[in-house]
PDB file of N, CA and C in Angstrom:
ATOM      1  N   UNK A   1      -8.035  13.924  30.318  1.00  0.00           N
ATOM      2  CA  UNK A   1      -6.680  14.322  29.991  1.00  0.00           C
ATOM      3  C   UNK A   1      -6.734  15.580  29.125  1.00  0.00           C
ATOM      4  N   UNK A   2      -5.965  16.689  29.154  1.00  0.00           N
ATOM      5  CA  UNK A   2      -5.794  17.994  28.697  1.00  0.00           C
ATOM      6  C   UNK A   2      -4.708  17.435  27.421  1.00  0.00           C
ATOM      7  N   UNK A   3      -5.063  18.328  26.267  1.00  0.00           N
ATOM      8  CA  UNK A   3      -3.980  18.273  25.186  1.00  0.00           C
ATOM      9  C   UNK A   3      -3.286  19.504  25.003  1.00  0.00           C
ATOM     10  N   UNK A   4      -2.208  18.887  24.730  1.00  0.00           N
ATOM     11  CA  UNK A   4      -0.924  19.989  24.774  1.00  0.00           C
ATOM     12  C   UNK A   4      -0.146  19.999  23.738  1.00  0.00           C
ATOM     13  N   UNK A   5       0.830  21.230  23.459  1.00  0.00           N
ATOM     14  CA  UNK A   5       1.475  20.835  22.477  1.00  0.00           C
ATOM     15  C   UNK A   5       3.302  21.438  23.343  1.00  0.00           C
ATOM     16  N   UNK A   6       4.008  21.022  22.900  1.00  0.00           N
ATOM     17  CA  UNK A   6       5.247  20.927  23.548  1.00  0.00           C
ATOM     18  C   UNK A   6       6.105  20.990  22.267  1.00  0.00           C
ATOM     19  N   UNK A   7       6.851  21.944  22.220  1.00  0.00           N
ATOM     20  CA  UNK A   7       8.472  22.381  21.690  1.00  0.00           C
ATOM     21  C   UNK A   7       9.348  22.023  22.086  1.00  0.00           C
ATOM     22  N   UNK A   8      10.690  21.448  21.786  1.00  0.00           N
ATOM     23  CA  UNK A   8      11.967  21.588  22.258  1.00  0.00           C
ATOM     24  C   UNK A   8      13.264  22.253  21.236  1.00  0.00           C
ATOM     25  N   UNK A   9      13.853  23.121  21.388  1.00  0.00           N
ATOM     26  CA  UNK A   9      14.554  23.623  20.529  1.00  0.00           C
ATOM     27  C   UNK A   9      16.233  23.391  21.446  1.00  0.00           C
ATOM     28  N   UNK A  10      17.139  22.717  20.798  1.00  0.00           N
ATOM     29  CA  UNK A  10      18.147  23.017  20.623  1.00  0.00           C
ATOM     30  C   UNK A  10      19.364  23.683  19.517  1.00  0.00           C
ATOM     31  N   UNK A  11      20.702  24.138  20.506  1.00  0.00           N
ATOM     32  CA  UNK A  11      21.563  24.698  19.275  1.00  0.00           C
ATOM     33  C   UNK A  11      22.177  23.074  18.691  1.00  0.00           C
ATOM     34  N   UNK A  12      22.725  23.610  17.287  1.00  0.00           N
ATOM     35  CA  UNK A  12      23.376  22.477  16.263  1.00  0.00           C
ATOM     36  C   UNK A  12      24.182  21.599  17.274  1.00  0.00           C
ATOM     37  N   UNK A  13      25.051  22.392  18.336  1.00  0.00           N
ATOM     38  CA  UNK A  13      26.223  21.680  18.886  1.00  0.00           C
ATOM     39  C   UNK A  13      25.998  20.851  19.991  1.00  0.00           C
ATOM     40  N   UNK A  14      24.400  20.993  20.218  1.00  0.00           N
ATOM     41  CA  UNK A  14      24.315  20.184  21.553  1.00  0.00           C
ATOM     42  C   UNK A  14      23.258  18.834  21.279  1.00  0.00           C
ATOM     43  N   UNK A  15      23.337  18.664  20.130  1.00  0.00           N
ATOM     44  CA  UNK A  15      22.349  17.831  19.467  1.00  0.00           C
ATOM     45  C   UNK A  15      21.840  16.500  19.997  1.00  0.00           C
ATOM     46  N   UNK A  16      21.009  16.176  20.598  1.00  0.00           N
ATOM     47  CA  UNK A  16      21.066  14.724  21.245  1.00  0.00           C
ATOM     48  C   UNK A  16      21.118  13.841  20.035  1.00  0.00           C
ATOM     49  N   UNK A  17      20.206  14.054  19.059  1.00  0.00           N
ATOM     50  CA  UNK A  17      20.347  12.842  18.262  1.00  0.00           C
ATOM     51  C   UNK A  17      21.900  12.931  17.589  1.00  0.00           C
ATOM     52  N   UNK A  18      22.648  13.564  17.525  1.00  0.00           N
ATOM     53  CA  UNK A  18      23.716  13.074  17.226  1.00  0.00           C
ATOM     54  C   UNK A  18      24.438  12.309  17.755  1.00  0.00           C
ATOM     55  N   UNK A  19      24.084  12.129  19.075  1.00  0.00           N
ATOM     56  CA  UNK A  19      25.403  10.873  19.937  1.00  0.00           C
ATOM     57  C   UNK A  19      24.259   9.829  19.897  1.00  0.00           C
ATOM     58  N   UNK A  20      24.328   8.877  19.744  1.00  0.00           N
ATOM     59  CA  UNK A  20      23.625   7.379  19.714  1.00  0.00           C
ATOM     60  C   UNK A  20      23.480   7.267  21.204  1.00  0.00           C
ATOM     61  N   UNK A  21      24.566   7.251  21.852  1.00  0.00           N
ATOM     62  CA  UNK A  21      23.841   6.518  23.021  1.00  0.00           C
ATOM     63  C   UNK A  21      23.100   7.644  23.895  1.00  0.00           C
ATOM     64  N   UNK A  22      22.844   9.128  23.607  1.00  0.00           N
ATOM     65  CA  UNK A  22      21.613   9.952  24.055  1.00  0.00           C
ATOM     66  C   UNK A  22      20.836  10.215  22.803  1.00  0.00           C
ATOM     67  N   UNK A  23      20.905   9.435  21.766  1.00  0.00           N
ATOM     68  CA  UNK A  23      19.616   9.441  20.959  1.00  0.00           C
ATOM     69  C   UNK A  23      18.731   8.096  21.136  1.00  0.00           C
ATOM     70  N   UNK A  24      19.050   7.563  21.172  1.00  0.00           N
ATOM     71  CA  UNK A  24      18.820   5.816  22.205  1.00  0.00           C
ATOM     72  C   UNK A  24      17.921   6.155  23.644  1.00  0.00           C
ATOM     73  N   UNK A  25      18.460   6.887  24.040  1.00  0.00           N
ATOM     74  CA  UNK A  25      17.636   7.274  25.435  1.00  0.00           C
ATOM     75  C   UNK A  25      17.143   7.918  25.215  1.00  0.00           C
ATOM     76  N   UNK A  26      16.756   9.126  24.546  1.00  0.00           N
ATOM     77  CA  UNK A  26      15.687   9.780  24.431  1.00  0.00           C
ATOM     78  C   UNK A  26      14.437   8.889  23.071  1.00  0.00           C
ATOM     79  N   UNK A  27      15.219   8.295  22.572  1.00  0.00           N
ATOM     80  CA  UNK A  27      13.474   7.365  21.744  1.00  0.00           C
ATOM     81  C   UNK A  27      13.027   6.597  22.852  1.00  0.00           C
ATOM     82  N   UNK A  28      13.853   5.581  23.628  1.00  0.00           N
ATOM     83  CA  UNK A  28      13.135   4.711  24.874  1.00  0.00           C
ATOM     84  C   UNK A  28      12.070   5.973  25.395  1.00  0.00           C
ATOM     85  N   UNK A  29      12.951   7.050  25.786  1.00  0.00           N
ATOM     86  CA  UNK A  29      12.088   8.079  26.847  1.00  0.00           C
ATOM     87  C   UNK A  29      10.848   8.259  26.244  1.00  0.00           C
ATOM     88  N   UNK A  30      10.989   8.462  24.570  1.00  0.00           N
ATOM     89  CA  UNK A  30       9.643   8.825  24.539  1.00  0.00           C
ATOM     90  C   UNK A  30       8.688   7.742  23.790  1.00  0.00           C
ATOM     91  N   UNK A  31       9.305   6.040  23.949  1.00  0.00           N
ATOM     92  CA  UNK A  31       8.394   5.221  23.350  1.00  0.00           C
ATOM     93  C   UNK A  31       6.601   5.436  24.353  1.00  0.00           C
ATOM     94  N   UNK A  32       5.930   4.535  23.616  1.00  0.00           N
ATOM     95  CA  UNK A  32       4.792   4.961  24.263  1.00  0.00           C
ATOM     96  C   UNK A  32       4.477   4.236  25.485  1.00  0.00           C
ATOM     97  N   UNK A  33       5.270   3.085  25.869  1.00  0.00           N
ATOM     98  CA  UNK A  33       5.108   2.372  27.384  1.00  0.00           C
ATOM     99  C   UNK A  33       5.473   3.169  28.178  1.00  0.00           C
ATOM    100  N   UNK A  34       6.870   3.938  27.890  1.00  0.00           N
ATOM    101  CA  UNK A  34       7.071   4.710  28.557  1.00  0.00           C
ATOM    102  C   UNK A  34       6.867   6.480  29.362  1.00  0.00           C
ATOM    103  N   UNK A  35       6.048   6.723  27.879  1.00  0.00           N
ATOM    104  CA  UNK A  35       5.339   7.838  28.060  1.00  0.00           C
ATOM    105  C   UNK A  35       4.038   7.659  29.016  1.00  0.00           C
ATOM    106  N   UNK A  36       3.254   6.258  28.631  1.00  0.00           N
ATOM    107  CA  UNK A  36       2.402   5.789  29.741  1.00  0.00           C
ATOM    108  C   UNK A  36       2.392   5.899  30.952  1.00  0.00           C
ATOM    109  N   UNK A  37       3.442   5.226  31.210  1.00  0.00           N
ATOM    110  CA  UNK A  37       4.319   4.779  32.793  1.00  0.00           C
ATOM    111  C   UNK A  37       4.220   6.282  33.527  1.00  0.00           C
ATOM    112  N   UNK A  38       4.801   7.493  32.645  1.00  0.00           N
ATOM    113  CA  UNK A  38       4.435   8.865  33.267  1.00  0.00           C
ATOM    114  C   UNK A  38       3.449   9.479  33.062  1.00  0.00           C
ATOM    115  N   UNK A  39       2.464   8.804  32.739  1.00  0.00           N
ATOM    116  CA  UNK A  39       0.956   9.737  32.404  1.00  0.00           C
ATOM    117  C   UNK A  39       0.698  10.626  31.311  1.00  0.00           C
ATOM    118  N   UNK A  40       1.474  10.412  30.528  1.00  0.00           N
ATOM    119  CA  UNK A  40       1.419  10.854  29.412  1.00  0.00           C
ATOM    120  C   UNK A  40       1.633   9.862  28.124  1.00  0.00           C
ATOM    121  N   UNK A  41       0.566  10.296  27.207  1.00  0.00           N
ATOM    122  CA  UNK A  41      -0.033  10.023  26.032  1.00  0.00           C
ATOM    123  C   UNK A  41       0.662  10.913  24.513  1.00  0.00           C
ATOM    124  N   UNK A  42       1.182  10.452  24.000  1.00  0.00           N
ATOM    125  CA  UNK A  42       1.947  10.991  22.553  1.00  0.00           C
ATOM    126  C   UNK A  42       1.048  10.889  21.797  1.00  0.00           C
ATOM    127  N   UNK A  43       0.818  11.892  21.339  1.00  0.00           N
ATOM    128  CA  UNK A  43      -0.107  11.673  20.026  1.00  0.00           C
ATOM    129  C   UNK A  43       0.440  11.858  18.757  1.00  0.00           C
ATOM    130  N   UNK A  44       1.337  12.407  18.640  1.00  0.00           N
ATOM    131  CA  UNK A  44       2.358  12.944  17.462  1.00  0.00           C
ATOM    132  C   UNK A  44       3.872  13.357  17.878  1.00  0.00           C
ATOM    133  N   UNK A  45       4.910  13.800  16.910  1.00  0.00           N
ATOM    134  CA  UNK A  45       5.630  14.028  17.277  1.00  0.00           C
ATOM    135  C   UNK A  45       6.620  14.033  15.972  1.00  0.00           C
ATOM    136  N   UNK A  46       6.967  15.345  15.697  1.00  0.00           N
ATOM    137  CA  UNK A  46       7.942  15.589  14.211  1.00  0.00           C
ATOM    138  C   UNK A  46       9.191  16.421  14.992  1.00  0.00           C
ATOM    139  N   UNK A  47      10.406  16.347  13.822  1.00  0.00           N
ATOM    140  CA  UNK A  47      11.332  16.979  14.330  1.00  0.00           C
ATOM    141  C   UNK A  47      11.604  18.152  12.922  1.00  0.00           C
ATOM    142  N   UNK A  48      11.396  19.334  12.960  1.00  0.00           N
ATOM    143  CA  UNK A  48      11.707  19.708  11.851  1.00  0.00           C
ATOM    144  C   UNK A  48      12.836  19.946  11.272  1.00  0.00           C
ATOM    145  N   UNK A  49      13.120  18.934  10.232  1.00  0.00           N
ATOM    146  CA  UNK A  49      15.068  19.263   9.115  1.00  0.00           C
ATOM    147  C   UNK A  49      15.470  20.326   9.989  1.00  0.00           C
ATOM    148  N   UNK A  50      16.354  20.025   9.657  1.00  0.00           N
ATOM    149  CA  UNK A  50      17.684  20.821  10.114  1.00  0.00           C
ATOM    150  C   UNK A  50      17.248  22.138  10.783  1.00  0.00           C
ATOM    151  N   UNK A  51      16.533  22.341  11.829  1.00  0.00           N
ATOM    152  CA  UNK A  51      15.833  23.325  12.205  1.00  0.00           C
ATOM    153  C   UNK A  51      16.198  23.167  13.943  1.00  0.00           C
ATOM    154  N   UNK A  52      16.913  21.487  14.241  1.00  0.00           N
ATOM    155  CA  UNK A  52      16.863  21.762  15.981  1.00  0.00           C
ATOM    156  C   UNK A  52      15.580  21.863  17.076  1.00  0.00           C
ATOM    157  N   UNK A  53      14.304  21.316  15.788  1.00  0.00           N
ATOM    158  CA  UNK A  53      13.316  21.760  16.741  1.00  0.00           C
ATOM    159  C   UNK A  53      12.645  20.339  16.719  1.00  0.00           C
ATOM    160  N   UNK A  54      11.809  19.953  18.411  1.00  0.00           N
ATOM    161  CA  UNK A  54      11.053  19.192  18.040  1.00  0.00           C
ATOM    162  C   UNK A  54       9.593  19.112  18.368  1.00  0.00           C
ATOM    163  N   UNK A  55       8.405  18.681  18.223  1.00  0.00           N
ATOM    164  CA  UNK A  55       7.344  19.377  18.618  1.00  0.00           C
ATOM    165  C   UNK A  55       6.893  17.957  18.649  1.00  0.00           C
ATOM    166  N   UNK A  56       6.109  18.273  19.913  1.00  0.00           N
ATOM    167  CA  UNK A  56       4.881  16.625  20.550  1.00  0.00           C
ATOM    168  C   UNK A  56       3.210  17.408  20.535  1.00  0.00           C
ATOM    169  N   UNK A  57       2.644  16.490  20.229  1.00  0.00           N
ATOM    170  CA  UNK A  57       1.466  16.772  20.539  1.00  0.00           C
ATOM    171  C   UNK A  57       0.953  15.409  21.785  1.00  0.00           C
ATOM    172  N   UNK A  58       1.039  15.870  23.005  1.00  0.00           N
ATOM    173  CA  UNK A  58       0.288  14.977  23.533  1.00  0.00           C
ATOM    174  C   UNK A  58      -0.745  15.095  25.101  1.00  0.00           C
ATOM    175  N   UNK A  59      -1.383  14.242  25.744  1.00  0.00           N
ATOM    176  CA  UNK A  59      -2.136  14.355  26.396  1.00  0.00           C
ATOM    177  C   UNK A  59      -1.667  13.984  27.886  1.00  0.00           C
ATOM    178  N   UNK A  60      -1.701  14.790  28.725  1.00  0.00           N
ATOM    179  CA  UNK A  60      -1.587  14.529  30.279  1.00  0.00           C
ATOM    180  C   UNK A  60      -2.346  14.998  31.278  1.00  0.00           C
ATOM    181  N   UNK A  61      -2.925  15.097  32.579  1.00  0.00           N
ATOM    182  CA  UNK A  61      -4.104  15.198  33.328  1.00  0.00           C
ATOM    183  C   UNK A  61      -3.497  16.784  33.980  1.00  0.00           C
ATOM    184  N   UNK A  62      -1.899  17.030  33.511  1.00  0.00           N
ATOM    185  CA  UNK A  62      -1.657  18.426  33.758  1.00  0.00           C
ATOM    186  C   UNK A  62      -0.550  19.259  33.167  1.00  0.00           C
ATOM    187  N   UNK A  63      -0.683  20.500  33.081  1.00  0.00           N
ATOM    188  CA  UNK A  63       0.697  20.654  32.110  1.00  0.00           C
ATOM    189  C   UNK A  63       2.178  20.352  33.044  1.00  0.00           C
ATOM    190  N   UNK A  64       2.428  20.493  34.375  1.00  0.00           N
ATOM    191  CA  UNK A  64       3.580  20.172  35.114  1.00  0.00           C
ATOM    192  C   UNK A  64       3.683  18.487  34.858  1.00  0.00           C
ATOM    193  N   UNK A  65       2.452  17.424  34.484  1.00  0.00           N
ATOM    194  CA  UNK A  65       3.383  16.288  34.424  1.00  0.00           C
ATOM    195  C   UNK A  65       4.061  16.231  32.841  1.00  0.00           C
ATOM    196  N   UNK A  66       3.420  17.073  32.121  1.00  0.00           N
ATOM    197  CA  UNK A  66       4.106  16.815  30.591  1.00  0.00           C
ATOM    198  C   UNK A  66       5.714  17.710  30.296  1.00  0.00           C
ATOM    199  N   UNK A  67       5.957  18.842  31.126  1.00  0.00           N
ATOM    200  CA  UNK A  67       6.758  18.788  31.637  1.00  0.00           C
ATOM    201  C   UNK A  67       7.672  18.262  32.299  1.00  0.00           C
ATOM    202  N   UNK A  68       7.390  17.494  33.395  1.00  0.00           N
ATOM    203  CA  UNK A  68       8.642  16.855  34.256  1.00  0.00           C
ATOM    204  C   UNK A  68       8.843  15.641  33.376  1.00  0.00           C
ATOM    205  N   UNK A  69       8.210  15.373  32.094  1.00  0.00           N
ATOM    206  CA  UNK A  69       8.168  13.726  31.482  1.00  0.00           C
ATOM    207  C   UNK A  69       9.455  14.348  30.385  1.00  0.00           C
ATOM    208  N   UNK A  70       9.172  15.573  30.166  1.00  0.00           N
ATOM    209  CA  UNK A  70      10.437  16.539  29.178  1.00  0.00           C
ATOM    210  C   UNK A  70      11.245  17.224  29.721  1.00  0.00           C
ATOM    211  N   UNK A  71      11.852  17.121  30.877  1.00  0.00           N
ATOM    212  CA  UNK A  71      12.702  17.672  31.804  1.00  0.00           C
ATOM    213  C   UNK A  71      14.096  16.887  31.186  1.00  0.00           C
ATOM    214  N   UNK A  72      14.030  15.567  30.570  1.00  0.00           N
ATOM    215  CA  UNK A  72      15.566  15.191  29.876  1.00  0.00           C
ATOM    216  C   UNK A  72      15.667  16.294  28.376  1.00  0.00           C
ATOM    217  N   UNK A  73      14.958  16.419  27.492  1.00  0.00           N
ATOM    218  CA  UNK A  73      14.942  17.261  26.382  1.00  0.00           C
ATOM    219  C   UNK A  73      15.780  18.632  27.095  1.00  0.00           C
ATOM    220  N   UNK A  74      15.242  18.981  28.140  1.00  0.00           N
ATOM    221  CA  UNK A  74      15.485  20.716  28.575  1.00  0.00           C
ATOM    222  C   UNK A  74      17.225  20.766  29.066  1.00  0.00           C
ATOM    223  N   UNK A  75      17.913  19.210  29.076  1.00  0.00           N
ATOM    224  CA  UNK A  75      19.118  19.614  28.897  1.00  0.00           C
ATOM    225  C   UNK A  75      20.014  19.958  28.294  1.00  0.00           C
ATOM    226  N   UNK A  76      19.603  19.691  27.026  1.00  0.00           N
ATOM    227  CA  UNK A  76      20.066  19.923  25.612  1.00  0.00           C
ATOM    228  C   UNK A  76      19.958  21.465  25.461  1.00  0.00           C
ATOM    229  N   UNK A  77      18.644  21.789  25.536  1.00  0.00           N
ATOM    230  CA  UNK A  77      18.152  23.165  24.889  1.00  0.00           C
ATOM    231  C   UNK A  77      16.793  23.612  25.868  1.00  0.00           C
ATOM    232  N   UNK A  78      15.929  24.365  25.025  1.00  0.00           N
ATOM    233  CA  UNK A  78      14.555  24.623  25.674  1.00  0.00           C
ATOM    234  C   UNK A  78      13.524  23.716  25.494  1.00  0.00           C
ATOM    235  N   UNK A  79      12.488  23.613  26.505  1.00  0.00           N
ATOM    236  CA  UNK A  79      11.418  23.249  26.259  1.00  0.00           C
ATOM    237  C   UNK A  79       9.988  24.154  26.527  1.00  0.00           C
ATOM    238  N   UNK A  80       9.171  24.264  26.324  1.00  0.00           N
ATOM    239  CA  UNK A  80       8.106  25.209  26.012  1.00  0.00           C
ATOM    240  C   UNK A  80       6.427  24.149  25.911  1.00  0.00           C
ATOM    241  N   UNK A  81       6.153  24.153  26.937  1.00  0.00           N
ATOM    242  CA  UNK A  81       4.888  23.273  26.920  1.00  0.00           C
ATOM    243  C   UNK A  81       3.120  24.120  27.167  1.00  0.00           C
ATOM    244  N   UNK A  82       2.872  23.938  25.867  1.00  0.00           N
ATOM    245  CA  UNK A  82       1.412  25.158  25.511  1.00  0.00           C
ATOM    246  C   UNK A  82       0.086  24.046  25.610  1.00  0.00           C
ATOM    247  N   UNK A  83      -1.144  24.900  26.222  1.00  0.00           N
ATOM    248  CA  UNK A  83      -1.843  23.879  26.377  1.00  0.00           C
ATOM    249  C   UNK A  83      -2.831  24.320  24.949  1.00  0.00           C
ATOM    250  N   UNK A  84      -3.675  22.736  24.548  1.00  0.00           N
ATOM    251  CA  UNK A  84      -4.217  23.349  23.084  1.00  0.00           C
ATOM    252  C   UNK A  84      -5.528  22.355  22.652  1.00  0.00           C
ATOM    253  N   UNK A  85      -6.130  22.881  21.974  1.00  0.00           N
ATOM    254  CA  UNK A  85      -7.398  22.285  21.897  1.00  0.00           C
ATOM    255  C   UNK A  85      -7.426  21.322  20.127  1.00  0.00           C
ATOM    256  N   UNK A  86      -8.161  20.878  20.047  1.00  0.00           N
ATOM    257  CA  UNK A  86      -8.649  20.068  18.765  1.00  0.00           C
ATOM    258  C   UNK A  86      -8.944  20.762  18.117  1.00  0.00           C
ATOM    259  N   UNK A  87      -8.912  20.934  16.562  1.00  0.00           N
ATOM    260  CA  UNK A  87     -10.050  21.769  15.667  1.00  0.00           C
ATOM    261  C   UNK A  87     -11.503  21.884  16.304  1.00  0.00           C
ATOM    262  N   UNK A  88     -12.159  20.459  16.269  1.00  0.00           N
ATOM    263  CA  UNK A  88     -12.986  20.364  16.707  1.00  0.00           C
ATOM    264  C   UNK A  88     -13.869  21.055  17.708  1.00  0.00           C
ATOM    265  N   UNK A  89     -12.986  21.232  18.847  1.00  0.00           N
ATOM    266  CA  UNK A  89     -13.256  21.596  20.137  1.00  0.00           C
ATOM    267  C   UNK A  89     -13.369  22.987  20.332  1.00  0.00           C
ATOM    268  N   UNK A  90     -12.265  23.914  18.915  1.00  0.00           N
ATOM    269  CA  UNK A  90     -11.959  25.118  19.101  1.00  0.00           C
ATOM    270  C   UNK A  90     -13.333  25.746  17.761  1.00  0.00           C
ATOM    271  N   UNK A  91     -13.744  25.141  17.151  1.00  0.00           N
ATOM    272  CA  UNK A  91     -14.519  25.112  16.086  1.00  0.00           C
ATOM    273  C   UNK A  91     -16.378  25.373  17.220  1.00  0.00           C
ATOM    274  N   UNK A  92     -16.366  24.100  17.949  1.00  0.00           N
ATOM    275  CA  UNK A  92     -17.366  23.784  19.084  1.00  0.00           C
ATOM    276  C   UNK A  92     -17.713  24.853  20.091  1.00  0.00           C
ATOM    277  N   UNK A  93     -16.857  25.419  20.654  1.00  0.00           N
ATOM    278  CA  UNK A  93     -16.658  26.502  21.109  1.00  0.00           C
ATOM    279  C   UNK A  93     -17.065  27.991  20.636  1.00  0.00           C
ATOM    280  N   UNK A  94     -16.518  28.032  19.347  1.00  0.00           N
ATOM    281  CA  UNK A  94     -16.726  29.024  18.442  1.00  0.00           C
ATOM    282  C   UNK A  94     -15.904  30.233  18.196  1.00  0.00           C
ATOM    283  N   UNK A  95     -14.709  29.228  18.141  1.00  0.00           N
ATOM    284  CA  UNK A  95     -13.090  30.128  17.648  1.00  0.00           C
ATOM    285  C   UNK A  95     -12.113  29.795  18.780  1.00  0.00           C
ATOM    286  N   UNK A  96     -11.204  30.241  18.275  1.00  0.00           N
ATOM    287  CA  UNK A  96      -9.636  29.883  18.701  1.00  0.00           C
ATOM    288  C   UNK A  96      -9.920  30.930  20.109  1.00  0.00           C
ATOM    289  N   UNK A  97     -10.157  32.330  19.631  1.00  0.00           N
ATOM    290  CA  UNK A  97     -10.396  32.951  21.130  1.00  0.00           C
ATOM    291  C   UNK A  97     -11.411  32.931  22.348  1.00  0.00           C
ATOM    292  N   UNK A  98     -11.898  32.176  21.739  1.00  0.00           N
ATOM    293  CA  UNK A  98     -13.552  31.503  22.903  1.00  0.00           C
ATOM    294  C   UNK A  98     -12.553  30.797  23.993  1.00  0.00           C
ATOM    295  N   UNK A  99     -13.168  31.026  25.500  1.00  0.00           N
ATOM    296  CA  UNK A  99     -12.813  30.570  26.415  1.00  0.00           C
ATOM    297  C   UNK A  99     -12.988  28.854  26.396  1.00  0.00           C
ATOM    298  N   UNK A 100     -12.021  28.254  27.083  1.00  0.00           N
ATOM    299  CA  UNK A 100     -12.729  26.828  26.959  1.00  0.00           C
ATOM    300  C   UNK A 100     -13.506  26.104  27.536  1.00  0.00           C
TER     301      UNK A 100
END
C-alpha cells in the first residue's frame, strides 16, 4: 500500500460539519470499517480551527482509489490527494528529493 496525504478545503458557507445530518455521513464515511471496505487505510486525520481545512494521512494500493473514497468531501469544496513517504523512508533514501 502507497502513503498519501490528502487535503480537503472548503469555504465557511458550505461547511459539512455544520449540518449534522452531512456531518454524520461524512464520520460513518470515514470510520475505519468503512475506509476498509474501500481499500483504504486512515492513518490520521486533523481538521485545522477555523481554517476549513482537513488533512488525512492514509494508505491505498493507488492514488485514484484514495480519491474516489474522497469524491463525497469534493462536494463541499476541494480535494487534493499527494503521494508521500515516512521520515523514515525519505531519511533511507537520502532526502526528501531522492527518487523513491
Amino acid at each position: 500500500m502507497a502513503l498519501f496525504v490528502a487535503r480537503h478545503q472548503h469555504p465557511a458557507e458550505r461547511c459539512p460539519a455544520a449540518d449534522p445530518a452531512m456531518g454524520a455521513m461524512l464520520l460513518s464515511h470515514l470510520a475505519p470499517e468503512n475506509a476498509a471496505r474501500n481499500g483504504v487505510t486512515i492513518r490520521g486525520e486533523a481538521v485545522v480551527n477555523g481554517a476549513h481545512t482537513l488533512y488525512l494521512i492514509a494508505e491505498a494500493d493507488a492514488r485514484e482509489r484514495l480519491e474516489a473514497f474522497l469524491a463525497p468531501f469534493a462536494q463541499a469544496g476541494s480535494v487534493e490527494v499527494m503521494p508521500a513517504s515516512s521520515c523514515e523512508a525519505v531519511v533511507t533514501r537520502g532526502g526528501c528529493a531522492a527518487a523513491s
